[in-house]
Protein backbone atom coordinates (compact mmCIF):
# COMPACT_ATOMS: atom_id res chain seq x y z
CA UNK A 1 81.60 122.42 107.13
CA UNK A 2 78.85 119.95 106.08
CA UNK A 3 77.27 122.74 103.60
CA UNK A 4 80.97 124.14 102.08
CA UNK A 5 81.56 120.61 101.35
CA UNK A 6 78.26 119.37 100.23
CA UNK A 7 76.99 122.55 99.04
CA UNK A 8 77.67 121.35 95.10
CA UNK A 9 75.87 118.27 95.87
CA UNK A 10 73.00 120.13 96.78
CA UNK A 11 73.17 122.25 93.96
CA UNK A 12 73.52 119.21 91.84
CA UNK A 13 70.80 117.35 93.28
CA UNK A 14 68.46 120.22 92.90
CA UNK A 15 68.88 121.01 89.01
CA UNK A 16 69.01 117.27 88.87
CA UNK A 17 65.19 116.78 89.64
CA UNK A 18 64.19 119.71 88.12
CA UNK A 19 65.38 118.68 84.74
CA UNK A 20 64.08 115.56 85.35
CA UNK A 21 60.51 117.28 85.59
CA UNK A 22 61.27 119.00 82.49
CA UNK A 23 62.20 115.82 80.76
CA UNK A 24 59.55 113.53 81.54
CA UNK A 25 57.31 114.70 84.49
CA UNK A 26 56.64 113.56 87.88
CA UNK A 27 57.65 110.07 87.43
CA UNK A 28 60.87 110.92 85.95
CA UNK A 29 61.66 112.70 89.01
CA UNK A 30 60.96 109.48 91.09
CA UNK A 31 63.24 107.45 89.05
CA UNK A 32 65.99 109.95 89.22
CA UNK A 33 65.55 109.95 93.22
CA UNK A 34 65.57 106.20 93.16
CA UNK A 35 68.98 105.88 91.11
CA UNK A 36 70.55 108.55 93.36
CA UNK A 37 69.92 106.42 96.32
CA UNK A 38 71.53 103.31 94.27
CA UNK A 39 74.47 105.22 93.21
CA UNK A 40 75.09 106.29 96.99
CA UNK A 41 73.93 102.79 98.78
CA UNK A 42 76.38 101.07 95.98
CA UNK A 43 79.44 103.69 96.27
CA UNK A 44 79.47 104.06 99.82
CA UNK A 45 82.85 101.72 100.03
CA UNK A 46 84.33 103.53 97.32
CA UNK A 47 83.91 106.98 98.95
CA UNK A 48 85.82 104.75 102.16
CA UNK A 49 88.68 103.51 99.99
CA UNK A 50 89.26 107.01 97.95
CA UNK A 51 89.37 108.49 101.15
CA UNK A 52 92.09 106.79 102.20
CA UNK A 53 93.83 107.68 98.99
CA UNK A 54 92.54 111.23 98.56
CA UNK A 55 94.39 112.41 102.27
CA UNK A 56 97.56 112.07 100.80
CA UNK A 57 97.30 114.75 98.53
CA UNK A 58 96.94 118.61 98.55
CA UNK A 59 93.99 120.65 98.39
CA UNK A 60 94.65 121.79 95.15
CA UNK A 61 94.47 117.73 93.77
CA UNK A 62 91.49 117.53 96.05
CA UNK A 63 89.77 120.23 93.81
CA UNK A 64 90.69 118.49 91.10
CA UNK A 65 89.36 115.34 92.07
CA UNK A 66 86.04 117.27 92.81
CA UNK A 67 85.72 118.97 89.47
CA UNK A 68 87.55 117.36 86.93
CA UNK A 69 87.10 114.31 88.71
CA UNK A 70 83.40 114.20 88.49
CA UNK A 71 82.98 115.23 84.94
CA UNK A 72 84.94 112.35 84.09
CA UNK A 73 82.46 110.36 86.78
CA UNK A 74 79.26 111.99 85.39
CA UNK A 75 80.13 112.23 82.04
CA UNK A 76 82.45 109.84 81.23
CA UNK A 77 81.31 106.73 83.20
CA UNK A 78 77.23 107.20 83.29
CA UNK A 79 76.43 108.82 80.19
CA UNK A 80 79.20 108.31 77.42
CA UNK A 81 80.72 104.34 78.58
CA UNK A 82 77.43 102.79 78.45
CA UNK A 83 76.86 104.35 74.89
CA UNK A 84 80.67 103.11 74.31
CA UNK A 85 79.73 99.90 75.30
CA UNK A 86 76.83 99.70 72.72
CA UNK A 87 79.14 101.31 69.92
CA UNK A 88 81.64 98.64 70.60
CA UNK A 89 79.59 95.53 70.97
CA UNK A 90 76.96 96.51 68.09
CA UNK A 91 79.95 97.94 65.76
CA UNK A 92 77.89 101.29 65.27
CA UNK A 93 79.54 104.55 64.97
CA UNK A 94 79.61 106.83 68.32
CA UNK A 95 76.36 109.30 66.67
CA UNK A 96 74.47 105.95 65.60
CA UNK A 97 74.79 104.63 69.14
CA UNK A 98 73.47 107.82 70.50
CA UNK A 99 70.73 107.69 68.44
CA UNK A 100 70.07 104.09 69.03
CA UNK A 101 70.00 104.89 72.99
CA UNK A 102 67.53 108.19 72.74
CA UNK A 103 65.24 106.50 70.16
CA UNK A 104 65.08 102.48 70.58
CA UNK A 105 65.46 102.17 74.52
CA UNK A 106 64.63 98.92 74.16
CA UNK A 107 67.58 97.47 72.16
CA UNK A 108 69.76 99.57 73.70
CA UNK A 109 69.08 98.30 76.80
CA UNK A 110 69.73 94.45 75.03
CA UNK A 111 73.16 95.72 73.56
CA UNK A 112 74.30 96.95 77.39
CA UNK A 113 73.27 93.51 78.48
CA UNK A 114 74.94 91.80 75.91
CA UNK A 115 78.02 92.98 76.85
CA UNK A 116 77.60 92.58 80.46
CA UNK A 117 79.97 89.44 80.74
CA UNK A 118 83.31 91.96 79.25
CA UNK A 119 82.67 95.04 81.93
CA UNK A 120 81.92 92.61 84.80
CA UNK A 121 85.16 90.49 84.33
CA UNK A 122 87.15 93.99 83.55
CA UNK A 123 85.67 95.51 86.74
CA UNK A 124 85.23 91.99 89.04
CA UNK A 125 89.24 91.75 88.42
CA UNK A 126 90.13 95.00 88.65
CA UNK A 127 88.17 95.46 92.45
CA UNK A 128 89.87 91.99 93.22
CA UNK A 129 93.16 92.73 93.03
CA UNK A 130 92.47 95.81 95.45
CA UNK A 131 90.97 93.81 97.86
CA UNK A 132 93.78 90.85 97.81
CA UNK A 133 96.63 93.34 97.85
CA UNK A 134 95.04 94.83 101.03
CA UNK A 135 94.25 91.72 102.93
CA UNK A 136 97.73 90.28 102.29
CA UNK A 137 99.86 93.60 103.42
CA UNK A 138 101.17 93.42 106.94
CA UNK A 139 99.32 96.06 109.00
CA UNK A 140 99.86 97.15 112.60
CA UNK A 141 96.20 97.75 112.93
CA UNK A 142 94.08 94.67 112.03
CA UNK A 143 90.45 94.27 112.44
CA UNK A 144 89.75 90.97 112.12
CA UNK A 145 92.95 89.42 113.48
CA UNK A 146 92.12 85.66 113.40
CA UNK A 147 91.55 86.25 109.53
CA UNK A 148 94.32 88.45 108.55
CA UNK A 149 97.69 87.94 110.95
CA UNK A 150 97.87 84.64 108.65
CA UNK A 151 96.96 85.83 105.48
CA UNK A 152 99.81 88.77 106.20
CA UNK A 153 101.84 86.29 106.54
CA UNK A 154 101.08 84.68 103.48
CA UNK A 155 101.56 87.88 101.92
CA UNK A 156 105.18 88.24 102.29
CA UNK A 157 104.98 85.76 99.10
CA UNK A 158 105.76 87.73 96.00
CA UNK A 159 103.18 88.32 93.47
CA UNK A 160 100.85 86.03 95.30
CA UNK A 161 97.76 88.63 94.84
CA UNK A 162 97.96 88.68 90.91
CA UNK A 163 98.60 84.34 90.91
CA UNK A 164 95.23 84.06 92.93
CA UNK A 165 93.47 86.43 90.68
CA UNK A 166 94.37 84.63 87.72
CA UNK A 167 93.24 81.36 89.20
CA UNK A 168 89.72 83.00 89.93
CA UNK A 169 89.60 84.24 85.95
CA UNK A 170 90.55 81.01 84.58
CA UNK A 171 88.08 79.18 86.95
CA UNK A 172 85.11 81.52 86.01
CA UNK A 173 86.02 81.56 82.50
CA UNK A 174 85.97 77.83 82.46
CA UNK A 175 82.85 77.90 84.30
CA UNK A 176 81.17 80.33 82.01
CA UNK A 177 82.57 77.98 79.23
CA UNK A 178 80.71 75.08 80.65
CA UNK A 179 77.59 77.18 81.08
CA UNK A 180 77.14 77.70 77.57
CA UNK A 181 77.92 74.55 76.10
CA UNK A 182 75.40 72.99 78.44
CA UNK A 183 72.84 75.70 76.63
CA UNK A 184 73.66 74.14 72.77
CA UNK A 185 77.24 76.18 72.54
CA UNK A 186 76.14 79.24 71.45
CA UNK A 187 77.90 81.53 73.63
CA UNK A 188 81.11 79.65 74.03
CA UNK A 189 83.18 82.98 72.21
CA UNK A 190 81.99 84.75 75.55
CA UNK A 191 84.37 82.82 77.87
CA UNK A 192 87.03 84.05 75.74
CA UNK A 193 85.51 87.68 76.28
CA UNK A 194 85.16 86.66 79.93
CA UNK A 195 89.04 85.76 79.92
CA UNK A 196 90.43 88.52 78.20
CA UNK A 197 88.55 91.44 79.44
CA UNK A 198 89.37 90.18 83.09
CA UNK A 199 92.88 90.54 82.07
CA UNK A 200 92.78 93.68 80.79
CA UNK A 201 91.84 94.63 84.36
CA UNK A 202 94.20 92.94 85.69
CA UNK A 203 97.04 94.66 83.49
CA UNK A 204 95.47 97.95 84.26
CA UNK A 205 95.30 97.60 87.95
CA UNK A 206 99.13 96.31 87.93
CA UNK A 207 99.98 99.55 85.57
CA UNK A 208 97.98 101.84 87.67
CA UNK A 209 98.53 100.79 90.74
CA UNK A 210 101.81 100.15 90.15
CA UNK A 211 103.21 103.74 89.15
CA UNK A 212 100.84 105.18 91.71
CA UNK A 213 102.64 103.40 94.62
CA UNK A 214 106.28 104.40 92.60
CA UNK A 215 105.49 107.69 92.86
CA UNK A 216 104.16 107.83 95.82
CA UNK A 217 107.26 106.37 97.61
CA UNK A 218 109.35 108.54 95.71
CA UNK A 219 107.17 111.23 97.14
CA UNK A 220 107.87 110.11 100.61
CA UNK A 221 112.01 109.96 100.38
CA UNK A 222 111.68 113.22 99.15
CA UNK A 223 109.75 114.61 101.96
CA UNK A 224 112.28 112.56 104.36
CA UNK A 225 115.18 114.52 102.35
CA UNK A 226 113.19 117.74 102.26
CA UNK A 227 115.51 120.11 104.06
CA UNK A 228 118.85 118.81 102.21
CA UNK A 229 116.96 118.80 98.83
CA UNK A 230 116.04 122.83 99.85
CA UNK A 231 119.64 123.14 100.63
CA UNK A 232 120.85 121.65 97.28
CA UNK A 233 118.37 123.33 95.02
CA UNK A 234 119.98 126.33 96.34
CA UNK A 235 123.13 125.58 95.33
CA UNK A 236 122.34 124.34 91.97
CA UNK A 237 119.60 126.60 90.82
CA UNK A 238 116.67 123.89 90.21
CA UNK A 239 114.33 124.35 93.32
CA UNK A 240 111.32 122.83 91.27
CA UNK A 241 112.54 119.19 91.52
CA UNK A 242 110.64 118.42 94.60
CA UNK A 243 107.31 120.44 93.07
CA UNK A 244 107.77 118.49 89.65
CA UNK A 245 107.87 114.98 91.87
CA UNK A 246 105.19 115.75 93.99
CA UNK A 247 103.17 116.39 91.16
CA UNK A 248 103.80 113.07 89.05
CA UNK A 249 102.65 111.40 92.35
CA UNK A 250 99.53 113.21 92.52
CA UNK A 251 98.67 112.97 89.24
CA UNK A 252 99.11 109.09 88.87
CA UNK A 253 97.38 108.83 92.20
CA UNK A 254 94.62 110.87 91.04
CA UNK A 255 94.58 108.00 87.75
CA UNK A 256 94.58 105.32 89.82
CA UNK A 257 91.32 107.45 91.44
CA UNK A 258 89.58 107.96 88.22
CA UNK A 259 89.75 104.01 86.99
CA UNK A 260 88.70 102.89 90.81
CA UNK A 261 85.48 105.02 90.38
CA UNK A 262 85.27 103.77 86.89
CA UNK A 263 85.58 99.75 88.83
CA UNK A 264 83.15 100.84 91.31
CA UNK A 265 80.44 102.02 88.54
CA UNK A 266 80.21 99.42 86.61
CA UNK A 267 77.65 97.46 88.78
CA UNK A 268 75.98 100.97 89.24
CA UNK A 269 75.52 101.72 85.56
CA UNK A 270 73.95 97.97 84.92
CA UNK A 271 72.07 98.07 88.14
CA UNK A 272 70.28 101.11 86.65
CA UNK A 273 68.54 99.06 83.72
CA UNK A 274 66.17 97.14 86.41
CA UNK A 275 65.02 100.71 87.29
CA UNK A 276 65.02 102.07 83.99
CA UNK A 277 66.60 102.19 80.09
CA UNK A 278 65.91 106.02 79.41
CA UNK A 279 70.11 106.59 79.60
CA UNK A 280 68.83 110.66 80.09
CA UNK A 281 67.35 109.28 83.61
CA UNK A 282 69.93 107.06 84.28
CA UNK A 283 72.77 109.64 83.70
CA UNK A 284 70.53 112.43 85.80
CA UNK A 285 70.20 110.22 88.45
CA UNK A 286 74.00 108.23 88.76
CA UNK A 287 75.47 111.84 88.27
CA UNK A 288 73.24 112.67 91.46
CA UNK A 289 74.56 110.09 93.61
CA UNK A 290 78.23 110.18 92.17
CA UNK A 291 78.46 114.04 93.01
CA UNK A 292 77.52 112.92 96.84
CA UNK A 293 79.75 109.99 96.50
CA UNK A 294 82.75 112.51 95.80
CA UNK A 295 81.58 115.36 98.81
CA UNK A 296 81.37 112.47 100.94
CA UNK A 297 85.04 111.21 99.93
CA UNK A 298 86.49 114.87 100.49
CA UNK A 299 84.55 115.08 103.77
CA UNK A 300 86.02 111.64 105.38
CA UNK A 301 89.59 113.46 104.64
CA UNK A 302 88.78 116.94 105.72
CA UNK A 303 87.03 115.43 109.04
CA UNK A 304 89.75 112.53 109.67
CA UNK A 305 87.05 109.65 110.23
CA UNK A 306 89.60 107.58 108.76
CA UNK A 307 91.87 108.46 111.81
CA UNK A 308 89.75 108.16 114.39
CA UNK A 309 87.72 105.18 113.23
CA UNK A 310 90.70 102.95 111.74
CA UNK A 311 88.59 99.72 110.94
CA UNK A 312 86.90 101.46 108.33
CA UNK A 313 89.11 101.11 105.57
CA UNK A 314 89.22 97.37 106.57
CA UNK A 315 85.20 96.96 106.31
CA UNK A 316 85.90 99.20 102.72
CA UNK A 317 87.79 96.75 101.78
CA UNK A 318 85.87 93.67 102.29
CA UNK A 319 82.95 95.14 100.80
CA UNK A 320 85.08 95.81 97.65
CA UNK A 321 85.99 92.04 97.96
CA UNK A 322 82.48 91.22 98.03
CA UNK A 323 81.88 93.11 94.83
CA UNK A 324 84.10 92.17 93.40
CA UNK A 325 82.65 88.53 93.52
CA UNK A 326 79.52 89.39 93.17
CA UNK A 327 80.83 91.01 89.59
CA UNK A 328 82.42 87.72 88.78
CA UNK A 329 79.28 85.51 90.10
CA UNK A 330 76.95 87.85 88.03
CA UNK A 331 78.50 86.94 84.09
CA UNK A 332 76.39 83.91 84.86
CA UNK A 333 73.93 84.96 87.30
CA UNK A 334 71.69 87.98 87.93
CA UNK A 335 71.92 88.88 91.86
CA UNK A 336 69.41 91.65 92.95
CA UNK A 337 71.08 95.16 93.43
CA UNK A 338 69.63 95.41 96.87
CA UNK A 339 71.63 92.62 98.29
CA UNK A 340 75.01 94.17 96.51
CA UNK A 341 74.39 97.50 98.53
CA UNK A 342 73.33 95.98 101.79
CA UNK A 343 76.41 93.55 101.68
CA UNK A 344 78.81 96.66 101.78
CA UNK A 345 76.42 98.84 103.80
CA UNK A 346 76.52 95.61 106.68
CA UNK A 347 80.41 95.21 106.58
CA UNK A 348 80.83 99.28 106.77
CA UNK A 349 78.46 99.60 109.53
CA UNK A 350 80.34 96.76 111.69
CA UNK A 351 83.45 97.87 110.99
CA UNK A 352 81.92 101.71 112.33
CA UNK A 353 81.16 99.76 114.98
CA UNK A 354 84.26 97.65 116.12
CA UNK A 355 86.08 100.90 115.67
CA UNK A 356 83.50 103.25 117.98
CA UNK A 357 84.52 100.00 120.75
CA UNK A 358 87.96 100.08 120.24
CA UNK A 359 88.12 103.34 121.00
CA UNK A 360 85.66 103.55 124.25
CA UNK A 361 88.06 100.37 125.48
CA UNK A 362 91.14 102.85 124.26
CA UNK A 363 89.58 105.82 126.57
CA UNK A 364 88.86 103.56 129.75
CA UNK A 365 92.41 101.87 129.71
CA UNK A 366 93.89 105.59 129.65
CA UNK A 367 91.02 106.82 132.09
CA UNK A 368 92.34 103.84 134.34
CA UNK A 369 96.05 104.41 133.90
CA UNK A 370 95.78 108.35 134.87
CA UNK A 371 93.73 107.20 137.46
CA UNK A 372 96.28 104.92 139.25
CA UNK A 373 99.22 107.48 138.40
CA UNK A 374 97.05 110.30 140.58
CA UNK A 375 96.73 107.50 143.33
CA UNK A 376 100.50 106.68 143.16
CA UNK A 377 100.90 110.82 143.08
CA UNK A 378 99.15 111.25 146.37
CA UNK A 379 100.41 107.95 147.96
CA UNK A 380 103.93 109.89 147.73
């Protein structure tokens, strides 16, 4: 099981390093080790929260997710968005900025940096609104009940997730604003960046998520009218209604997927310029951990952790709060990569924990209850 669904992982990892020997010797091959562990340490929560996603599809979209999915995650996010970025923010043509990143590292690095401020408010408010929308549903599990019984309750208010988000943009905006006056004014344009960058994520979450969850519930009545839809499409000719729906739903979930691992590698990506600004290493090494990021993911489903530890996605969750902060907090700050990954790895790893409890205290209160039902047996 393990090796069927790691086994490309493996693979991956091994030509990984050993083009990373060809490219630059022994050190390169450090580096590359070094961003894999990054990638994974950073991504963990993501591989939680697709999870949780991924088990309501087939195993055909799960393939999909696996291959198509992580060319888009390789290729797309940690090799050709960073060189985007630089394209965009430098106004160079795609070949110049490829160039640019192969030849003059350096300034490359400067340009990514640069426009920092843009991808963290895109991402920080994209991750946000996940993590609100979560904490404010009404969920007959909870984990930390003293914390979310009231703010379920304050979720019954409509469209209170995206009104709190936009508060947090406009105050870190301002903020940022403030920042740069303070500094002679010469980065004041950025809180505008700030502002409308974090709305674009905002927007795209709302579109994303939004016909995701459509289809999705129109996914659902259609599996609750399955045998009378059978029946009708018999009668009318058209049995590929129900195949056609199910895969609109898949395909939007599989979207929202794609621009949730693009959220969750933003931090990655400029985390990997304090290890290095070769984007060759970076993109060996990202790819790495992203391929394990997406067996691990597929392996959750295929194994039901979810099921059988149910505060997981909770602890997923929170961590995605925290990064999403930590997104926001870092247009103006720099905060050490380290503590990013050990914040989610902490909140994971208790909420393992509180779930491995619940379900001794689960085993002994049904141990206890067969017990007294063989005593009340033999007593008759």
């Amino acid at each position: 099981m393990v090796l069927k669904t790691f086994g490309w992982s493996f693979a991956v990892t091994a030509l990984g390093l050993v083009a990373a020997v060809l490219y630059d010797g022994w050190t390169a091959l450090g580096l590359v080790a070094i961003l894999s562990i990054l990638e994974i340490s950073l991504s963990f929560d993501n591989a939680v929260v697709n999870a949780g996603i991924l088990k309501k599809m087939n195993a055909f979209w799960q393939k999909i997710f696996l291959t198509i999915g992580i060319l888009i995650a390789v290729f797309g996010m940690r090799l050709v968005f960073p060189v985007v970025i630089v394209a965009i923010s430098a106004k160079l043509g795609p070949i110049e900025a490829v160039d640019l990143a192969l030849t003059d590292k350096d300034q490359y690095q400067q340009y990514v940096t640069d426009a920092h401020p843009s991808i963290a408010a895109f991402g920080g408010m994209f991750l946000l609104m996940i993590f609100l929308d979560f904490i404010f549903e009404d969920r007959d599990i909870k984990w930390l009940s003293w914390l979310e019984r009231p703010l379920a309750k304050l979720g019954k208010i409509d469209m209170l997730s995206a009104c709190i988000a936009m508060i947090v943009l406009l105050i870190t905006s301002m903020t940022f604003a403030t920042h740069a006056h303070q500094h002679g004014g010469t980065h004041v344009d950025k809180a505008q960046t700030v502002l409308i960058s974090g709305l674009a994520g905002l927007i795209t979450y709302l579109i994303v998520g939004g016909l995701s969850s459509y289809f999705e519930n129109r996914l659902e009545e259609q599996e609750e009218r399955e045998h009378e839809a059978e029946e009708e499409a018999e009668r009318t000719g058209k049995p590929r209604s129900a195949v056609a729906l199910a895969g609109k739903a898949a395909f939007f979930m599989f979207l929202y997927l794609e621009v949730l691992d693009a959220s969750f590698s933003f931090d990655g990506v400029i985390g990997a310029f304090a290890i290095t600004n070769d984007i060759v290493l970076m993109a060996l090494g990202l790819g790495i951990g992203a391929m394990y990021v997406r067996s691990l993911t597929v392996y959750l489903v295929r194994q039901g952790t979810l099921d059988d530890y149910v505060y997981l996605e909770h602890g997923a969750h929170y961590a995605i709060g925290a990064l999403a902060v930590i997104l926001l907090v870092t247009i103006q700050y720099e905060i050490n990569e380290i503590i990013t990954g050990l914040i989610g790895v902490v909140l994971i790893g208790w909420s393992f924990w509180s779930s491995v409890r619940r379900n001794k205290a689960l085993e002994a209160a049904e141990g206890k209850a067969e017990a007294s039902k063989e005593e009340v047996a033999s007593g008759v």
